[in-house]
Protein backbone atom coordinates (compact mmCIF):
# COMPACT_ATOMS: atom_id res chain seq x y z
CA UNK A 1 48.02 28.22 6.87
CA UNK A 2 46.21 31.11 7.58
CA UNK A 3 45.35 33.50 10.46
CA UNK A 4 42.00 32.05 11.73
CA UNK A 5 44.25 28.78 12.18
CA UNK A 6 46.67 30.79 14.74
CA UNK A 7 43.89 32.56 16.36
CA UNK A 8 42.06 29.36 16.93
CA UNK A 9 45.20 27.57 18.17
CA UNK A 10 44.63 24.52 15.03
CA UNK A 11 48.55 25.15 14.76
CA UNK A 12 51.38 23.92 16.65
CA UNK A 13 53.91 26.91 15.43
CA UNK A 14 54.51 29.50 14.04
CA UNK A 15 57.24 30.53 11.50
CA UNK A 16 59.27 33.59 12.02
CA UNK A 17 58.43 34.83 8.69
CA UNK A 18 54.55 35.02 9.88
CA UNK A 19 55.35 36.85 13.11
CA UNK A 20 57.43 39.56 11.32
CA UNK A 21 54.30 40.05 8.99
CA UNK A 22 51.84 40.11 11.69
CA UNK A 23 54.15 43.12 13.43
CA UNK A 24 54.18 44.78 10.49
CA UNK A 25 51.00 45.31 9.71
CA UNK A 26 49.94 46.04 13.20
CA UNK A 27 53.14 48.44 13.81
CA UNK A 28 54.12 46.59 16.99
CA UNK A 29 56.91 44.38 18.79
CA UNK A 30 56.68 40.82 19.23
CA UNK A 31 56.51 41.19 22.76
CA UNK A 32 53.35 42.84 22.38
CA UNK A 33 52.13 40.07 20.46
CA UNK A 34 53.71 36.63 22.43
CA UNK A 35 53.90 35.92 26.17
CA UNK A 36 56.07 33.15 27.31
CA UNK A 37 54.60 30.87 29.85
CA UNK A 38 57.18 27.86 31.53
CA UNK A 39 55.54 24.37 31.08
CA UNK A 40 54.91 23.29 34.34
CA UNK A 41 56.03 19.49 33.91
């Protein structure tokens, strides 16, 4: 699965593995990358 299928929310997850990458390569935290937002039901 690639990146365009993240950015284009065609995904239902992502794997921990993937996140770490991501960070990496942009020198960030995950916080910087994922908000958290309750489900409302």
């Amino acid at each position: 699965m690639g990146l365009p299928n993240y950015i284009n929310e065609e995904t239902d997850g992502v794997k921990f593995d993937t996140l770490n990458r991501i960070c990496e390569v942009l020198d960030c935290e995950i916080q910087d990358i994922i908000e958290f937002i309750k489900d409302e039901k």
